[in-house]
Structure formats: C-alpha cells, structure tokens
C-alpha atoms as a PDB file:
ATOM      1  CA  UNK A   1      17.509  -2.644  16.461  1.00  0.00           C
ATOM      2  CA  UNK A   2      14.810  -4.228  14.681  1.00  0.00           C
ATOM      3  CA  UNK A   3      11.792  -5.756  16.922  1.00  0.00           C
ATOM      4  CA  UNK A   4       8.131  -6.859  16.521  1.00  0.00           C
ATOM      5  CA  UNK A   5       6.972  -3.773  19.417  1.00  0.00           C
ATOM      6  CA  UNK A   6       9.149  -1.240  16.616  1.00  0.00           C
ATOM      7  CA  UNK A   7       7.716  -2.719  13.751  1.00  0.00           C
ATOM      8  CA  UNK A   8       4.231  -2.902  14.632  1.00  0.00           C
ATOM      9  CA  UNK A   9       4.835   0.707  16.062  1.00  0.00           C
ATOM     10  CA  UNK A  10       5.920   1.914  12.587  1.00  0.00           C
ATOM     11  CA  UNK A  11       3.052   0.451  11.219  1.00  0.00           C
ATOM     12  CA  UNK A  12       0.093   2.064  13.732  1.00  0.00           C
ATOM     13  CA  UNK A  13      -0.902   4.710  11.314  1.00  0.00           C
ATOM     14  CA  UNK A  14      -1.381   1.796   8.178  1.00  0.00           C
ATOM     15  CA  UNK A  15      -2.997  -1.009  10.554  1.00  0.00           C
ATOM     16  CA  UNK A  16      -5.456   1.594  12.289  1.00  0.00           C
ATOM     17  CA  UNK A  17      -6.805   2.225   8.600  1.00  0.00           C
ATOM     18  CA  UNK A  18      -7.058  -1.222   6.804  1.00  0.00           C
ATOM     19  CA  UNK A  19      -9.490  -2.592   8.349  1.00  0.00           C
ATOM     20  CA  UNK A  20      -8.658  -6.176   7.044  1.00  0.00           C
ATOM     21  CA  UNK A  21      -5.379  -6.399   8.261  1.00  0.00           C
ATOM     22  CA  UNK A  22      -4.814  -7.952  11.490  1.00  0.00           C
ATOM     23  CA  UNK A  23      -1.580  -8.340  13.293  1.00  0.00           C
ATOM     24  CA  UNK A  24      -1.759 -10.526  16.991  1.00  0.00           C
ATOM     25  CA  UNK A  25       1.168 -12.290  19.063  1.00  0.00           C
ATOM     26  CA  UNK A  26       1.280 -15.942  19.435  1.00  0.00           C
ATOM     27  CA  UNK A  27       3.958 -18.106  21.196  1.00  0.00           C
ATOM     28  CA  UNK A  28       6.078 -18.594  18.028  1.00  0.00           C
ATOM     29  CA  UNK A  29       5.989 -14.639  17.044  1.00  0.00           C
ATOM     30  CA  UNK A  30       3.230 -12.718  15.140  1.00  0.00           C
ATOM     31  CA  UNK A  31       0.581 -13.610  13.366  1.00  0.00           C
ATOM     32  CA  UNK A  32      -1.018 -11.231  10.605  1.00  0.00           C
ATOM     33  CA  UNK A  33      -4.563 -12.029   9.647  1.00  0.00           C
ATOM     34  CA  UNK A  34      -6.277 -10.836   6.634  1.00  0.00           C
ATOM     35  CA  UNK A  35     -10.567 -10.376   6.743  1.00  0.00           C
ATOM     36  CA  UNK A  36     -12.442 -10.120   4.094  1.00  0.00           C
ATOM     37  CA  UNK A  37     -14.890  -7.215   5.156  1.00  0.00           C
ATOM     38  CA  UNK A  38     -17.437  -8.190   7.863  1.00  0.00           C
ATOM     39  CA  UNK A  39     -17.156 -12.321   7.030  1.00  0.00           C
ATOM     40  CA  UNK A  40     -16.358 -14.452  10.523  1.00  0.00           C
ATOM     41  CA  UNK A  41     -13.901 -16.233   8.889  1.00  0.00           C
ATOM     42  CA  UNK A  42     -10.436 -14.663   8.033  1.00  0.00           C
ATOM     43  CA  UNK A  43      -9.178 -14.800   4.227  1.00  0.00           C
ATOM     44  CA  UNK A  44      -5.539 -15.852   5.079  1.00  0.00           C
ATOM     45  CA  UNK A  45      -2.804 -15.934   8.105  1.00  0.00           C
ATOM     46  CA  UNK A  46       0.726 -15.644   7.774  1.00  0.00           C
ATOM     47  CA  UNK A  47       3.239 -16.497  11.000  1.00  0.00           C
ATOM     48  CA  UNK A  48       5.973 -14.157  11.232  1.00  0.00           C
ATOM     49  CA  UNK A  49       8.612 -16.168  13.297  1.00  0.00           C
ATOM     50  CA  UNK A  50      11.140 -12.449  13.416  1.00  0.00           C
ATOM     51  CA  UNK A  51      10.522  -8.979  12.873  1.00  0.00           C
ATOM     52  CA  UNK A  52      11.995  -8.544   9.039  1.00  0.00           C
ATOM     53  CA  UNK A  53       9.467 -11.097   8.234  1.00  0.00           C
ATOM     54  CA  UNK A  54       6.808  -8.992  10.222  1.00  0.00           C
ATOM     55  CA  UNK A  55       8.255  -6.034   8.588  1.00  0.00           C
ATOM     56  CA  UNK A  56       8.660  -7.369   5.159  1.00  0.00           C
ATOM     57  CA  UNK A  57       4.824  -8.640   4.700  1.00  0.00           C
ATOM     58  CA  UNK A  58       3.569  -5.177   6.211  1.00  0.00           C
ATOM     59  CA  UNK A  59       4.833  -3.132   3.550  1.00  0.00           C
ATOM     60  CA  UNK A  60       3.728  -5.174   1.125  1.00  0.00           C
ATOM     61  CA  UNK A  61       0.249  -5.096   2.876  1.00  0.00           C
ATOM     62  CA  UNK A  62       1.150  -1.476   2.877  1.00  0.00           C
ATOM     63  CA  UNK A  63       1.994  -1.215  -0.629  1.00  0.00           C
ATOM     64  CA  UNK A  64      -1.175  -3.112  -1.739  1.00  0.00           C
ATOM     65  CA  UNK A  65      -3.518  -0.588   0.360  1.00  0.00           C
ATOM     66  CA  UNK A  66      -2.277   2.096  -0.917  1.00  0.00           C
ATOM     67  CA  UNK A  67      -2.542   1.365  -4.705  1.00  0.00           C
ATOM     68  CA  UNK A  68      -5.955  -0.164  -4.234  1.00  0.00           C
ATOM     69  CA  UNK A  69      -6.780   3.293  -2.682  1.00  0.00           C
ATOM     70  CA  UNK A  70      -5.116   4.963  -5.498  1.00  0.00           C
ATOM     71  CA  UNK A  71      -6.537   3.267  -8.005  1.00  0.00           C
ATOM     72  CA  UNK A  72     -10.551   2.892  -6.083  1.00  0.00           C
ATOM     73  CA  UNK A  73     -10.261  -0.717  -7.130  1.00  0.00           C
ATOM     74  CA  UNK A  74     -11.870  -0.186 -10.401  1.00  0.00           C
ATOM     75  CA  UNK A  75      -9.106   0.237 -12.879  1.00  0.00           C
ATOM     76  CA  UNK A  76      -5.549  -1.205 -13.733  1.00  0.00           C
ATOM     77  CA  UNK A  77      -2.215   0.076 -11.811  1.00  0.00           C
ATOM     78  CA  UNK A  78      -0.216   2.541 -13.969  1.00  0.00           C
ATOM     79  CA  UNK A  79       3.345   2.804 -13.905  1.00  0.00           C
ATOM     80  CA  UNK A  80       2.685   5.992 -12.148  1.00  0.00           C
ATOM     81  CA  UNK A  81       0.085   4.575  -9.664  1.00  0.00           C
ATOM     82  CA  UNK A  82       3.044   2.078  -8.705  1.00  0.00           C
ATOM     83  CA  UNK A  83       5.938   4.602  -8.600  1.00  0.00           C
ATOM     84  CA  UNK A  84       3.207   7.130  -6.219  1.00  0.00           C
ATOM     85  CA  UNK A  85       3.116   3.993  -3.832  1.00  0.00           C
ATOM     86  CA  UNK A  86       6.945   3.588  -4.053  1.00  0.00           C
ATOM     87  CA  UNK A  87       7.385   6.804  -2.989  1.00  0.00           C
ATOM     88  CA  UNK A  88       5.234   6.627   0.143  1.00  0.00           C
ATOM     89  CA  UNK A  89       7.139   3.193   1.140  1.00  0.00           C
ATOM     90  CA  UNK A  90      10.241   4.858   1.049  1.00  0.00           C
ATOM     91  CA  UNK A  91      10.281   6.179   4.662  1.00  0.00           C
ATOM     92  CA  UNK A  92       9.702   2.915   5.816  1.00  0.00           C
ATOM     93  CA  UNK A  93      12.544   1.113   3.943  1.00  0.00           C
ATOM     94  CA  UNK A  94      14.652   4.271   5.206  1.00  0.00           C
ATOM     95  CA  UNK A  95      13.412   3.504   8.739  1.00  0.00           C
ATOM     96  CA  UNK A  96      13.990  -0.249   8.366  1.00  0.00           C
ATOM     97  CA  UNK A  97      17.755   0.642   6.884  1.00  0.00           C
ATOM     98  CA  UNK A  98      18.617   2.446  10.188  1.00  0.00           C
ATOM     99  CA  UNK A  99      16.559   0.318  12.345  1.00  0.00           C
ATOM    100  CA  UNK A 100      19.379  -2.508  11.015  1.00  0.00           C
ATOM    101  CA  UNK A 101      22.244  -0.805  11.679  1.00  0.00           C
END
C-alpha cells in the first residue's frame, strides 16, 4: 500500500542530502518546497493531494539531483549521464510497483 509516511520513508536517504528540497504536511496532504540555497524565500511549492503525486514529483526531484551531481552543474547531460540516473531510480519505481500491488 502506497502512503505519504512510506513514501517520504523511501525518500529519507535523498531528502536528508538536497538541501533545497523540502517536504511538510498540511491539511490537504503534503507540501514539497524547493529553496534556493540560504534565500528566506522558497523558489517554488507544489501540493501533493495523494501519495503517487508525492511519489511521482520526488523522483523527479530525485532524478534532477542526481544528474546535477553527475554532471557538477557545469556541463550538458549525456545520454549516459541520463541512463546512470535511470539506473539509480530504478529501485524506487521497483519499490513503487510492489508498493501498488
């Protein structure tokens, strides 16, 4: 069974690293907040009204993290660069898949 506590559980490891991602619960589900580094004022917020939606915008926020850190922000993606960051999203669609059954 998919729910936010599983979710946000699968994604500890990735939230306790990016330090401009922000997830918080409000009365209409979960709202994740992105920073931009130490400014006071956040850069977006998205409300997650069910946990696929929760799930669906982490990995992306995942995916994004992961081939900025692959790529140090200071060149273009590669095909590879995007197919290494595939790869390490896997277990998490895999998890998600079983999570639905």
């Amino acid at each position: 069974m998919l729910t936010f506590e599983n979710v946000l559980t699968v994604f500890r490891d990735y939230l306790r690293q990016d330090p401009e991602e922000e997830v918080l619960p409000c009365r209409r589900g979960y709202v994740r907040i992105s920073w931009n580094s130490d400014s006071r004022y956040c850069v977006d917020g998205v409300l997650c009204r069910t946990p696929e939606e929760l799930f669906d915008l982490l990995l992306q926020d995942y995916w994004d993290f992961e081939l900025i850190r692959r790529t140090q922000g200071r060149r273009e993606a590669t095909a590879a660069d995007e197919e290494a960051v595939d790869e390490l999203c896997q277990p998490y669609l895999d998890w998600k898949k079983e999570a639905l059954k």
